[in-house]
PDB file of N, CA and C in Angstrom:
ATOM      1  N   UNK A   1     -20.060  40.450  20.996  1.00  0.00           N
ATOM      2  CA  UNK A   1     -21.059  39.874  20.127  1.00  0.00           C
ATOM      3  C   UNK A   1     -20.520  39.747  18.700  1.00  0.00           C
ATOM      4  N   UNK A   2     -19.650  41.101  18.074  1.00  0.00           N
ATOM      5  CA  UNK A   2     -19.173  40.507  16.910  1.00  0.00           C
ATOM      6  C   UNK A   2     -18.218  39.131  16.898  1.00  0.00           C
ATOM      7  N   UNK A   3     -17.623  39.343  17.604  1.00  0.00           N
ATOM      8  CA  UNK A   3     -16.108  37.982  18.108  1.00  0.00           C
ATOM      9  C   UNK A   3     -16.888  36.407  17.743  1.00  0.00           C
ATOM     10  N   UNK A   4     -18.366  36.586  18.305  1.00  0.00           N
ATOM     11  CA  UNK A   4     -19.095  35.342  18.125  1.00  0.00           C
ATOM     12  C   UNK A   4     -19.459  34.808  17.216  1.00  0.00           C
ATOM     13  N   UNK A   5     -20.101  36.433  16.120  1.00  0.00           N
ATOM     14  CA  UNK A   5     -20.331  35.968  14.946  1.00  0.00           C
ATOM     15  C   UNK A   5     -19.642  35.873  13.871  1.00  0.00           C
ATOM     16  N   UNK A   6     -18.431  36.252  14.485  1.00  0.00           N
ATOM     17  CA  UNK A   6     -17.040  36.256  13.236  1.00  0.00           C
ATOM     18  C   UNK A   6     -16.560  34.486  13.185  1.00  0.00           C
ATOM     19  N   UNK A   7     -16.421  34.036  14.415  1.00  0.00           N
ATOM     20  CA  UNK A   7     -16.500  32.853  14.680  1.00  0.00           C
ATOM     21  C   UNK A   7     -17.441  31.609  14.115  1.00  0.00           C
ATOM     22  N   UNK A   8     -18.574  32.131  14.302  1.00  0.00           N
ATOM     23  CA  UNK A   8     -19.536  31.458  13.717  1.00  0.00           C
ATOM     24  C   UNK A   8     -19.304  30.964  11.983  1.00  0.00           C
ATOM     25  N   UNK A   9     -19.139  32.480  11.640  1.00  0.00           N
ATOM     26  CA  UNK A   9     -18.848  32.859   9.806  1.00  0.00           C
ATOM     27  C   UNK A   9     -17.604  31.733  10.044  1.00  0.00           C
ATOM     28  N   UNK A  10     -16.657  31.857  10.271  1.00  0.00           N
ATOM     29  CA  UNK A  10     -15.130  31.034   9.688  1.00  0.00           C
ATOM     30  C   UNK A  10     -15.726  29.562  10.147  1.00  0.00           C
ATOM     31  N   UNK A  11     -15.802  28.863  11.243  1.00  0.00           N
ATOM     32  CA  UNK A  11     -16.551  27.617  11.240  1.00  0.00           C
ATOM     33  C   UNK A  11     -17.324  27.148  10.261  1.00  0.00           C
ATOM     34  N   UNK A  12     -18.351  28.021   9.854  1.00  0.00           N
ATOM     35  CA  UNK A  12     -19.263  27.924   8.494  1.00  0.00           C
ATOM     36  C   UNK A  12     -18.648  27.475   7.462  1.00  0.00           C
ATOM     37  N   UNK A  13     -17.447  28.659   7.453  1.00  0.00           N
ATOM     38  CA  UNK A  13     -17.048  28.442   5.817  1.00  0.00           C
ATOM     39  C   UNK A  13     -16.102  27.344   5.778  1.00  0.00           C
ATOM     40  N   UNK A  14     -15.658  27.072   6.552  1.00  0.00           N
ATOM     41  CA  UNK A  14     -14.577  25.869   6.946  1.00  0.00           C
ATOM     42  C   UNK A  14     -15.234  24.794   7.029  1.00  0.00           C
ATOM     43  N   UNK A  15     -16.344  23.985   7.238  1.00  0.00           N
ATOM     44  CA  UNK A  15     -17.429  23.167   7.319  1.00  0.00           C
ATOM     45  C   UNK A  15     -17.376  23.502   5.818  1.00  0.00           C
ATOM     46  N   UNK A  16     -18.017  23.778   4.984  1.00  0.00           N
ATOM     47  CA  UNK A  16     -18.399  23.984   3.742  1.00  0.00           C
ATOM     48  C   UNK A  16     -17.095  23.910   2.795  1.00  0.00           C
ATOM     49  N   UNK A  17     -16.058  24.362   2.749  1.00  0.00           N
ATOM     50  CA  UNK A  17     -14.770  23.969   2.144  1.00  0.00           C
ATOM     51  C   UNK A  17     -14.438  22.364   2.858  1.00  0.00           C
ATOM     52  N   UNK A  18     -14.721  22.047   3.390  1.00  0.00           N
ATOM     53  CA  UNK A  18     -14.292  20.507   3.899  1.00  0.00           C
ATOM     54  C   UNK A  18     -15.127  19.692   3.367  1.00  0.00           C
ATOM     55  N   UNK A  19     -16.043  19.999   3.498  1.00  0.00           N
ATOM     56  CA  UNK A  19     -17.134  19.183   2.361  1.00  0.00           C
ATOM     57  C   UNK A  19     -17.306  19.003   1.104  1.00  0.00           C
ATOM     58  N   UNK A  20     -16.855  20.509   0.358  1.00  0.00           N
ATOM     59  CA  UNK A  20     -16.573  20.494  -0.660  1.00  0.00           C
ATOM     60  C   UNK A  20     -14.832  19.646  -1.382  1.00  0.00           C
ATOM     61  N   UNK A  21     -14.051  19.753  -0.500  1.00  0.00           N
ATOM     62  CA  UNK A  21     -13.201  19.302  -0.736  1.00  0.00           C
ATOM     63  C   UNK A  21     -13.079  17.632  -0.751  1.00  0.00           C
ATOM     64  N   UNK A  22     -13.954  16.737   0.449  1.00  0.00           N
ATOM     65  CA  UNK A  22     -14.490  15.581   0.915  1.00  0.00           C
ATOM     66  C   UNK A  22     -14.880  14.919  -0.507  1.00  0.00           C
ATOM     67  N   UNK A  23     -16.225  15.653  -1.482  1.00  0.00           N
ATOM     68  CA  UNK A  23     -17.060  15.613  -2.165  1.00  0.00           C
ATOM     69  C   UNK A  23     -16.086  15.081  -3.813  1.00  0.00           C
ATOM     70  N   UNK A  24     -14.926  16.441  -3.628  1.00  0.00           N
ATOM     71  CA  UNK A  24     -14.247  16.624  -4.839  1.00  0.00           C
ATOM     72  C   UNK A  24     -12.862  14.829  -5.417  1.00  0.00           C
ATOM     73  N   UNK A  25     -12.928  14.704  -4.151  1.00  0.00           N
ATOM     74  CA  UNK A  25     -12.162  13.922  -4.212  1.00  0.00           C
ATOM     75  C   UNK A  25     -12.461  12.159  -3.631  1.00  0.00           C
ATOM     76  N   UNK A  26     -13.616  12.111  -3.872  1.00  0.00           N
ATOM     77  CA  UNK A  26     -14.547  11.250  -3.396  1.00  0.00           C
ATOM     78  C   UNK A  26     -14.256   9.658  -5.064  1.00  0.00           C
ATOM     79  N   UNK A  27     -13.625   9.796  -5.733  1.00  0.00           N
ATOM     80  CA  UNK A  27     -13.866   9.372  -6.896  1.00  0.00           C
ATOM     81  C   UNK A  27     -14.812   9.018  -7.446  1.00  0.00           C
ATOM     82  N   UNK A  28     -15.706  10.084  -7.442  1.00  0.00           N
ATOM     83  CA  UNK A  28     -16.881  10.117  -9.193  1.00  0.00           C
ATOM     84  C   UNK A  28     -16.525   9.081 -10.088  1.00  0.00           C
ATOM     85  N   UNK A  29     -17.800   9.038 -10.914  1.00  0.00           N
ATOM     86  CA  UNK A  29     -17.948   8.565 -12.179  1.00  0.00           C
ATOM     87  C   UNK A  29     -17.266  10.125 -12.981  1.00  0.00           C
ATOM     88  N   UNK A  30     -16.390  10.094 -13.751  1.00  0.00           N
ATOM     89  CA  UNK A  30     -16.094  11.335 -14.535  1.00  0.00           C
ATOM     90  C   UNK A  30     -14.747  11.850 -13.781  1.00  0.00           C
ATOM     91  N   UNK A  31     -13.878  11.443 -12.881  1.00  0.00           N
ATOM     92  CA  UNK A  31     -13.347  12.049 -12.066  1.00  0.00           C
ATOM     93  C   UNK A  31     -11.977  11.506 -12.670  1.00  0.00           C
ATOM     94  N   UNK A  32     -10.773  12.075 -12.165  1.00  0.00           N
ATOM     95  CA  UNK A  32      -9.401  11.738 -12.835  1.00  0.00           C
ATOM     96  C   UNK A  32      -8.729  10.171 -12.602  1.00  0.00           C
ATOM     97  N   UNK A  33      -9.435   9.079 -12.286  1.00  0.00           N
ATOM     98  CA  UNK A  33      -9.033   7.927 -11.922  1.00  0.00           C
ATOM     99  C   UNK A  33      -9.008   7.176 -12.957  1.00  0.00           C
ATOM    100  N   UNK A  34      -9.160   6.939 -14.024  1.00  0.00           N
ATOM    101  CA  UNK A  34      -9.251   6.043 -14.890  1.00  0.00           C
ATOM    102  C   UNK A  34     -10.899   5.013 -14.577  1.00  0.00           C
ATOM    103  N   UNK A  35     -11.603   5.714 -13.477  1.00  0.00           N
ATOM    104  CA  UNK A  35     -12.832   4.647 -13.218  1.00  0.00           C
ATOM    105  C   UNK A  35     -12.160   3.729 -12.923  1.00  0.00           C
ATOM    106  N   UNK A  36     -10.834   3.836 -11.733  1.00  0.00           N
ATOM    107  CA  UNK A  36     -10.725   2.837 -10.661  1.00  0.00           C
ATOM    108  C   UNK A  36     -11.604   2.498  -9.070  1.00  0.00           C
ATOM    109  N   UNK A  37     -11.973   1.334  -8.623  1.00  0.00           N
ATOM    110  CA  UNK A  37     -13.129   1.786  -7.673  1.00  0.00           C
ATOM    111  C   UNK A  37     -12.257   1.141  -6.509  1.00  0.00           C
ATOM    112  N   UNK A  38     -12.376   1.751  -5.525  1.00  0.00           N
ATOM    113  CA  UNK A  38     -11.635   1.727  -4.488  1.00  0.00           C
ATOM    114  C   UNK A  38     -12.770   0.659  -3.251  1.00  0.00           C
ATOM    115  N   UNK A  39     -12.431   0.071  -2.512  1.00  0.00           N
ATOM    116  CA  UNK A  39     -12.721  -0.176  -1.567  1.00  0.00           C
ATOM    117  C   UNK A  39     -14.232  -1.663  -2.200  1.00  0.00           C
ATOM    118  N   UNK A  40     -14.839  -2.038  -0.990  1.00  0.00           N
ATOM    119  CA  UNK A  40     -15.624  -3.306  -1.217  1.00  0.00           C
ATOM    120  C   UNK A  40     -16.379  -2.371  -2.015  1.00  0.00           C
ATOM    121  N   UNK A  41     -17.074  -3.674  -2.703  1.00  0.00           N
ATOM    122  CA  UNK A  41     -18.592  -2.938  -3.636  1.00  0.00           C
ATOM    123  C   UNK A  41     -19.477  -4.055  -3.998  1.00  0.00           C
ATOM    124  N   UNK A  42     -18.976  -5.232  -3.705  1.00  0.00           N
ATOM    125  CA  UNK A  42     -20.162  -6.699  -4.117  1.00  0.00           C
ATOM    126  C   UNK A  42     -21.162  -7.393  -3.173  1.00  0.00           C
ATOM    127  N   UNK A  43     -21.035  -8.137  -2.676  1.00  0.00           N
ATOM    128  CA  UNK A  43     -22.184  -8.679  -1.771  1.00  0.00           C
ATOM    129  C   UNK A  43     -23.036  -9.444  -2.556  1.00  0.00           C
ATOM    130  N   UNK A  44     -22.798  -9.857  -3.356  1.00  0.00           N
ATOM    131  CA  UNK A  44     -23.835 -10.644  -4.546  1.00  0.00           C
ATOM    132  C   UNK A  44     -23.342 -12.411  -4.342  1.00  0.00           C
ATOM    133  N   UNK A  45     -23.918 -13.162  -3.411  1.00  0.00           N
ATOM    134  CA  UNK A  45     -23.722 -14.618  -3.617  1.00  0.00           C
ATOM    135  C   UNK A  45     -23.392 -15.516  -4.888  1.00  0.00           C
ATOM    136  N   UNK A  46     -22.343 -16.018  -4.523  1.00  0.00           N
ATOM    137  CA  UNK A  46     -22.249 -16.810  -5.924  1.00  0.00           C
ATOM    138  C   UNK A  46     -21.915 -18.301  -5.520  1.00  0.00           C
ATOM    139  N   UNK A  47     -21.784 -18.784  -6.541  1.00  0.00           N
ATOM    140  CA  UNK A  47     -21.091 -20.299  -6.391  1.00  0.00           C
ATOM    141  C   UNK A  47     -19.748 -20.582  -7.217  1.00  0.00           C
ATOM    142  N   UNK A  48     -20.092 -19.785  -8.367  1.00  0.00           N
ATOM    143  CA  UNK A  48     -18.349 -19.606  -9.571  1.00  0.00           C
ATOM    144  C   UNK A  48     -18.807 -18.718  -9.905  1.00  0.00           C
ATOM    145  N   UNK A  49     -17.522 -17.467 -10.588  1.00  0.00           N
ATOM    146  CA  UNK A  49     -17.690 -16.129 -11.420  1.00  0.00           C
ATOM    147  C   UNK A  49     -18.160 -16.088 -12.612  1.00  0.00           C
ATOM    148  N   UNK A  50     -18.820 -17.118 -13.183  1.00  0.00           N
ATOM    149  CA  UNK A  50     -19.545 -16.704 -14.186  1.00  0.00           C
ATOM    150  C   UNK A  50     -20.921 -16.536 -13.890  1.00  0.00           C
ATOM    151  N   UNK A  51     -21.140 -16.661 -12.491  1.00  0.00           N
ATOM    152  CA  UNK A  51     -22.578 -15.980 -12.272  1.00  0.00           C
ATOM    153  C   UNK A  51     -22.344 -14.225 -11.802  1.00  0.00           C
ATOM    154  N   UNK A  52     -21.197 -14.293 -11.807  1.00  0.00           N
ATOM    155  CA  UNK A  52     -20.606 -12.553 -11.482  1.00  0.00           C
ATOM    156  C   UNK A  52     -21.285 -11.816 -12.654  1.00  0.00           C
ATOM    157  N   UNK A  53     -21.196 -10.170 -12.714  1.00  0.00           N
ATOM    158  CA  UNK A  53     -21.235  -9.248 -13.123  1.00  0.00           C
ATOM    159  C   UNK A  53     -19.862  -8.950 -13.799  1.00  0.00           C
ATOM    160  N   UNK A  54     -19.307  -8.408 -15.341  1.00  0.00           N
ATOM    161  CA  UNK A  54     -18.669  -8.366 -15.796  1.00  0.00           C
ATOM    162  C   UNK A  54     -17.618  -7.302 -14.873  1.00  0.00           C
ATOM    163  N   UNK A  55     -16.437  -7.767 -15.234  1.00  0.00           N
ATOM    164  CA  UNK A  55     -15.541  -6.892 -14.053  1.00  0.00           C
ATOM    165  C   UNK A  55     -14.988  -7.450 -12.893  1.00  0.00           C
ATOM    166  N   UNK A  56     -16.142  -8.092 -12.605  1.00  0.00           N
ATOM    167  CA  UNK A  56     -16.134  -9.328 -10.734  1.00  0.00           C
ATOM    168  C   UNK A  56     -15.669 -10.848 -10.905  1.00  0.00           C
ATOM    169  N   UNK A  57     -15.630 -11.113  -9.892  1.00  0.00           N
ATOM    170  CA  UNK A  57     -15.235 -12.726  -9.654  1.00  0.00           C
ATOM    171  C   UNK A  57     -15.955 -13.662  -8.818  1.00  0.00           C
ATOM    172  N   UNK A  58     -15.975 -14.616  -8.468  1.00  0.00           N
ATOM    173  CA  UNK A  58     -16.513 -15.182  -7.275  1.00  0.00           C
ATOM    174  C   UNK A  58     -15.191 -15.574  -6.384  1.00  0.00           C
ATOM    175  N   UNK A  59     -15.794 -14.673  -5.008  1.00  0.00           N
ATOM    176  CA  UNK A  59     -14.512 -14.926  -4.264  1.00  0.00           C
ATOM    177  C   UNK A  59     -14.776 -15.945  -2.565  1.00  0.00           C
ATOM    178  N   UNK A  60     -13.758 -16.631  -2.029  1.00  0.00           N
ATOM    179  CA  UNK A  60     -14.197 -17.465  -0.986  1.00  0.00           C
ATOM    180  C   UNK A  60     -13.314 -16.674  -0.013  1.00  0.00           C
ATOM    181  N   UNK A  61     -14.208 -16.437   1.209  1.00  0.00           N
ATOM    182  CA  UNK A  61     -13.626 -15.538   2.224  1.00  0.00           C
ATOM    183  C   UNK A  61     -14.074 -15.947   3.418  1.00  0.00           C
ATOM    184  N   UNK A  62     -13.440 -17.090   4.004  1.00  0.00           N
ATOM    185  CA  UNK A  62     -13.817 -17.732   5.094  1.00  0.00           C
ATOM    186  C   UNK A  62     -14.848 -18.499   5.000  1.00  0.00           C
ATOM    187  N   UNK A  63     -15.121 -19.289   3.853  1.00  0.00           N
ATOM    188  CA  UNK A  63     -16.610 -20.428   3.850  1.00  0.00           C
ATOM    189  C   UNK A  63     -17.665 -19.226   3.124  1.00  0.00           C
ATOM    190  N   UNK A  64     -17.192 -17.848   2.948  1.00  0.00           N
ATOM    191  CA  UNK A  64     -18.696 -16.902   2.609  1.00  0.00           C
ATOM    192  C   UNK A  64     -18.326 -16.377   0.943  1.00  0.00           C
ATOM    193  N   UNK A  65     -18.973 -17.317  -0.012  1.00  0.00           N
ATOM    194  CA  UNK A  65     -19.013 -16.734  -1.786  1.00  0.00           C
ATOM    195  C   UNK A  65     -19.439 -15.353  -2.028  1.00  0.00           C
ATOM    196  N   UNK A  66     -18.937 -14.229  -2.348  1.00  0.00           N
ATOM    197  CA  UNK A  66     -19.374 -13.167  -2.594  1.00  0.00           C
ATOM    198  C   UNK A  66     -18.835 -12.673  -4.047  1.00  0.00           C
ATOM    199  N   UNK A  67     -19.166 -12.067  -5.030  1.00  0.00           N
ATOM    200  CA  UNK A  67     -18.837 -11.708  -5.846  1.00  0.00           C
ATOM    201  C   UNK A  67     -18.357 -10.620  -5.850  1.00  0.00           C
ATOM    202  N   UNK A  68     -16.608  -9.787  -6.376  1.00  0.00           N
ATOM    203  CA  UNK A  68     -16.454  -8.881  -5.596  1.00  0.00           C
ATOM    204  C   UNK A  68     -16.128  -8.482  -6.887  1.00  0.00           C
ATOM    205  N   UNK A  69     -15.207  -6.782  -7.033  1.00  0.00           N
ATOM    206  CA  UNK A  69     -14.640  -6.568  -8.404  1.00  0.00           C
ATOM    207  C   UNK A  69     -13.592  -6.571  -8.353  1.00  0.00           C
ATOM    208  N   UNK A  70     -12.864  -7.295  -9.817  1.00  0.00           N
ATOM    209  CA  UNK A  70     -11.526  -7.823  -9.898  1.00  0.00           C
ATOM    210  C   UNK A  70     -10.567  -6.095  -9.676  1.00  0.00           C
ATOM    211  N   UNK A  71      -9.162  -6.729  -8.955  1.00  0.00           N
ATOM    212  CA  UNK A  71      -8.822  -6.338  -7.968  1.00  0.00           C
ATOM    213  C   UNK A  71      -7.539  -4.851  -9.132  1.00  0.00           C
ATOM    214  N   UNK A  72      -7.708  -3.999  -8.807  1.00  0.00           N
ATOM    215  CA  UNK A  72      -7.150  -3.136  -9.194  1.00  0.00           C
ATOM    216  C   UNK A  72      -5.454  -2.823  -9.160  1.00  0.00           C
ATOM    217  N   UNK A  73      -4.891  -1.723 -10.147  1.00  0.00           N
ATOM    218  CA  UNK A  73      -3.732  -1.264  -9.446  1.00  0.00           C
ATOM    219  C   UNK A  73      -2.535  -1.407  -8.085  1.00  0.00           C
ATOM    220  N   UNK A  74      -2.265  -1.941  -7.586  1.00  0.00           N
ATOM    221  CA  UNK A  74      -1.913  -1.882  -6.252  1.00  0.00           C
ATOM    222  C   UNK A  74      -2.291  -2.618  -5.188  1.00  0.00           C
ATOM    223  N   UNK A  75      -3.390  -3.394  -5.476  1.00  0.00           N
ATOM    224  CA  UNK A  75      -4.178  -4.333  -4.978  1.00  0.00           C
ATOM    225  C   UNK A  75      -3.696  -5.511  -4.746  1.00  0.00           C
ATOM    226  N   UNK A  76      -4.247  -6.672  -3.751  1.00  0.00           N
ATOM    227  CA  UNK A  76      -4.013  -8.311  -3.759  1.00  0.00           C
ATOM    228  C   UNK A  76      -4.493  -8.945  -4.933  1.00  0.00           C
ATOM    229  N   UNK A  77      -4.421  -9.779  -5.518  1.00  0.00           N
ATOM    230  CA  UNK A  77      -4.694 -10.287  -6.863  1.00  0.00           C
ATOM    231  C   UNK A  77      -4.340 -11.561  -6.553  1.00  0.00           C
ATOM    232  N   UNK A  78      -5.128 -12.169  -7.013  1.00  0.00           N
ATOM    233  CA  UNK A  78      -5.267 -14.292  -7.477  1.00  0.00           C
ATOM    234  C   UNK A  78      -4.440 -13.865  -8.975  1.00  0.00           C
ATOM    235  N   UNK A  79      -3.883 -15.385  -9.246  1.00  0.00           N
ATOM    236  CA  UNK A  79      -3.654 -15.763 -11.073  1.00  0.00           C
ATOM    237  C   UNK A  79      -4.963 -15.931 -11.361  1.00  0.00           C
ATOM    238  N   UNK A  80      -4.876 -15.614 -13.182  1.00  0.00           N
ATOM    239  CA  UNK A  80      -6.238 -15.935 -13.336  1.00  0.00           C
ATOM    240  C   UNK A  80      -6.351 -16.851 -13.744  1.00  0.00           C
ATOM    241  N   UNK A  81      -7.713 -17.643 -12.981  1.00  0.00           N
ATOM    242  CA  UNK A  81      -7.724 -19.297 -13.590  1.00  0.00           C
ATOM    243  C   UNK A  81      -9.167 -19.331 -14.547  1.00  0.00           C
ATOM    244  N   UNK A  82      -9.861 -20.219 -14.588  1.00  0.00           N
ATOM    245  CA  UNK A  82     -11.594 -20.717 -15.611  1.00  0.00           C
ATOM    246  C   UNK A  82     -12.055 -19.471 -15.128  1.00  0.00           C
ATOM    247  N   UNK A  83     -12.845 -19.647 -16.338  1.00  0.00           N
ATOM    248  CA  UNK A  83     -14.047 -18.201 -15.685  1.00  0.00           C
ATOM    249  C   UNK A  83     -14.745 -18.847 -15.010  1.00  0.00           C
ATOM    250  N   UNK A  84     -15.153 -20.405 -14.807  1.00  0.00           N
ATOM    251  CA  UNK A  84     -16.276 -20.608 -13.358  1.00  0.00           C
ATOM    252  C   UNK A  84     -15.522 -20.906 -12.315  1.00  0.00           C
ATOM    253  N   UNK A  85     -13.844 -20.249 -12.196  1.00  0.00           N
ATOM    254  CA  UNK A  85     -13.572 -20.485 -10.798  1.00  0.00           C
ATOM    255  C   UNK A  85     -13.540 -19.611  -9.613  1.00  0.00           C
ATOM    256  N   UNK A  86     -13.937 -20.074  -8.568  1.00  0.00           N
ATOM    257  CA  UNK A  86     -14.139 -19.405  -7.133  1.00  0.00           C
ATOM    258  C   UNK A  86     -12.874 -19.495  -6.640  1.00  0.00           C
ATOM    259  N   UNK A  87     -12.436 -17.870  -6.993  1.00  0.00           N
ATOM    260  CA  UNK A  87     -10.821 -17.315  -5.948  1.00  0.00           C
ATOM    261  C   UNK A  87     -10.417 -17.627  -4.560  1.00  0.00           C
ATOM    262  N   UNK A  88      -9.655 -17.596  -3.967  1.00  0.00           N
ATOM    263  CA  UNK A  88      -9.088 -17.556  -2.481  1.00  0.00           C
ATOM    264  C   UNK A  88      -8.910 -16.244  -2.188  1.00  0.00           C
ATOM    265  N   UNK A  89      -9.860 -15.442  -1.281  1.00  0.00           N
ATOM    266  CA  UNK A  89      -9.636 -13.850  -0.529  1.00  0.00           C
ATOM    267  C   UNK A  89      -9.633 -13.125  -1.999  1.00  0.00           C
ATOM    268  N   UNK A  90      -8.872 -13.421  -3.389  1.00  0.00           N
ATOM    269  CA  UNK A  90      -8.834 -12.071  -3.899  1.00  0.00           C
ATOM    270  C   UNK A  90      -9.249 -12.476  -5.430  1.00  0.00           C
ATOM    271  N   UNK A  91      -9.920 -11.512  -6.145  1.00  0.00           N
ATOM    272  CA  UNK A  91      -9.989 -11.723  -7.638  1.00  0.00           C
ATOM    273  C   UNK A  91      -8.623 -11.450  -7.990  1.00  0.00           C
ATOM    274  N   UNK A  92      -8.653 -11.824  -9.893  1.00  0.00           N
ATOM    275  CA  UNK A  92      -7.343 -11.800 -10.659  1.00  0.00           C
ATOM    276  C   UNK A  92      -7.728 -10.218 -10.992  1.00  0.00           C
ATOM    277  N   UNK A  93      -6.896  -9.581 -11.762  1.00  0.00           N
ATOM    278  CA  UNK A  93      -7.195  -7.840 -11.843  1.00  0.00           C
ATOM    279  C   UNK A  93      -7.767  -7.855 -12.991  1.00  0.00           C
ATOM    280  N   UNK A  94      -7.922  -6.789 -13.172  1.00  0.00           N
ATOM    281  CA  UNK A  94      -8.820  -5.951 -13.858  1.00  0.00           C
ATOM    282  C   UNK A  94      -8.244  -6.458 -15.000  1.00  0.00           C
ATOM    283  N   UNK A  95      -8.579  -6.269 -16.269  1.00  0.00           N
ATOM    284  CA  UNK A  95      -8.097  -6.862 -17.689  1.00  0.00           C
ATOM    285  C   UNK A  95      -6.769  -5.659 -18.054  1.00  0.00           C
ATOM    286  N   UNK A  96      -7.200  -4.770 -17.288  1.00  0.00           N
ATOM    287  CA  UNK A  96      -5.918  -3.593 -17.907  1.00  0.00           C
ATOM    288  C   UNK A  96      -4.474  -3.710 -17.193  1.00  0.00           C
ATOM    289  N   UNK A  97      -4.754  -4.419 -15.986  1.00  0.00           N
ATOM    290  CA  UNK A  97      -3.610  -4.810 -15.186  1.00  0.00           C
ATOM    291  C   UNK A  97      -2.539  -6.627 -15.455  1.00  0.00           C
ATOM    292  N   UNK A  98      -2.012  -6.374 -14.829  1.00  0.00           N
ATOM    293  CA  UNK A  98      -1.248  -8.048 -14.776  1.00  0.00           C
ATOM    294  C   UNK A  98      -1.183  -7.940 -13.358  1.00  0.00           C
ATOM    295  N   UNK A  99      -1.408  -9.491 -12.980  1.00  0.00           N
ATOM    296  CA  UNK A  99      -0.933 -10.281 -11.665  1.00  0.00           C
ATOM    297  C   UNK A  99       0.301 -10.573 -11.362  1.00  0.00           C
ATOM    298  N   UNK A 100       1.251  -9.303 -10.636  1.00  0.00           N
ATOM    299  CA  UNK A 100       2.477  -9.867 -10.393  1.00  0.00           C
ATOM    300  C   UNK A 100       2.972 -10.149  -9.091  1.00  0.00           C
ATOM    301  N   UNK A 101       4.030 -11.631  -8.917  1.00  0.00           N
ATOM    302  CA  UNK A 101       3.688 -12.064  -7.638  1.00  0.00           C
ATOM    303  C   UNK A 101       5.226 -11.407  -7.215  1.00  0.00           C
ATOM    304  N   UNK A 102       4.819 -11.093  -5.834  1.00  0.00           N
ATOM    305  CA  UNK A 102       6.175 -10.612  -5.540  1.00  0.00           C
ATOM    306  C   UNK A 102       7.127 -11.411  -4.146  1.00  0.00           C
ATOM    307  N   UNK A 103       6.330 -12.301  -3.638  1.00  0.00           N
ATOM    308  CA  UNK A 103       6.759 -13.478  -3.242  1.00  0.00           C
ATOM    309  C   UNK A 103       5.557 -14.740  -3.195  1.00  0.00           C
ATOM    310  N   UNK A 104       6.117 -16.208  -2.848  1.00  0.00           N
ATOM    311  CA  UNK A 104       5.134 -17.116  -2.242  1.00  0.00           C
ATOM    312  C   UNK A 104       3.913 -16.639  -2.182  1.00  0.00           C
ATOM    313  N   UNK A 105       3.446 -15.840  -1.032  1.00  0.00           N
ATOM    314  CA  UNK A 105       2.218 -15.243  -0.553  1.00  0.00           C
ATOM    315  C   UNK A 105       1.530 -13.946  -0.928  1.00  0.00           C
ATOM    316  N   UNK A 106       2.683 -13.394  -2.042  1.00  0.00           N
ATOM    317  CA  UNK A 106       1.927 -11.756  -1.846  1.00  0.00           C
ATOM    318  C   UNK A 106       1.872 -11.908  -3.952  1.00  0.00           C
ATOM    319  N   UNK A 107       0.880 -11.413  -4.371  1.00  0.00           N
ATOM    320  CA  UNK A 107       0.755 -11.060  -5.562  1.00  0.00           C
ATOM    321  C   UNK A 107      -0.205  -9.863  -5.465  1.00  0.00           C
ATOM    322  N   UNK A 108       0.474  -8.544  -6.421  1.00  0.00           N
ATOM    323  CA  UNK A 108       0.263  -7.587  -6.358  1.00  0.00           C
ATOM    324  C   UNK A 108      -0.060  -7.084  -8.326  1.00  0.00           C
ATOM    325  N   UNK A 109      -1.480  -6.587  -8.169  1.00  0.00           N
ATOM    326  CA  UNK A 109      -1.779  -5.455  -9.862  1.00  0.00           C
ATOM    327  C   UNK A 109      -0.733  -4.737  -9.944  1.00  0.00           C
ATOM    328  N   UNK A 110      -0.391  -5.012 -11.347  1.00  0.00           N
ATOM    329  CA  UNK A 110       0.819  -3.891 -11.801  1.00  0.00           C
ATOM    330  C   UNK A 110       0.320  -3.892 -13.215  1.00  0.00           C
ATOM    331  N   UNK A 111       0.793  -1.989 -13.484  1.00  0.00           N
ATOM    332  CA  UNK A 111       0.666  -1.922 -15.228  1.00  0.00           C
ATOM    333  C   UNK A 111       0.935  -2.952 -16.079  1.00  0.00           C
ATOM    334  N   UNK A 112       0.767  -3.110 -17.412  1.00  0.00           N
ATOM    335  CA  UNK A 112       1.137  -4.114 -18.255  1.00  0.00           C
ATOM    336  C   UNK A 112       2.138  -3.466 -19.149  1.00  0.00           C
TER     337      UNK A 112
END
């Protein structure tokens, strides 16, 4: 009967350190990233990026306008063209980044 509940206890606390750890590294508002945002976050219909939200673009992704946020660090990246133009698959980056192309098809955010 103790064996079970010793078991029980380490599962517990192991559940609870995984979560906490999950939680810690989740990138917050306040957290060590520079307030880089990882992954989709728009869904807002557009027709050109000046109906975007500052930060975003209007992007065309198979016939579907979505306004997404311009594309970070390490990321796919468009050149940047008009502010009422609608991208191909990717926004231009973030204002702190540059669009650098590293062949024909691939342009990648890099420091400035």
């Amino acid at each position: 009967m103790c064996h079970l509940s010793s078991v029980a206890i380490f599962l517990t606390v192991a559940i609870l350190f995984a979560t906490s750890t999950v939680t810690k590294c989740s990138g917050t508002k306040g957290s060590d990233d520079d307030g880089i945002v990882w992954g989709p976050t728009g869904g807002n219909g557009c027709d050109s990026s000046q109906q975007c939200d500052e930060g975003m673009c209007c992007v065309n992704k198979n016939g579907h306008y979505d306004c997404e946020l311009k594309a970070q660090i390490g990321q796919h990246c468009s050149q940047t063209g008009h502010f009422n133009t609608v991208y191909n698959k990717t926004c231009p980056c973030d204002s702190r980044f540059h669009c650098e192309v590293k062949s024909e098809y691939l342009s990648i955010c890099a420091a400035r």
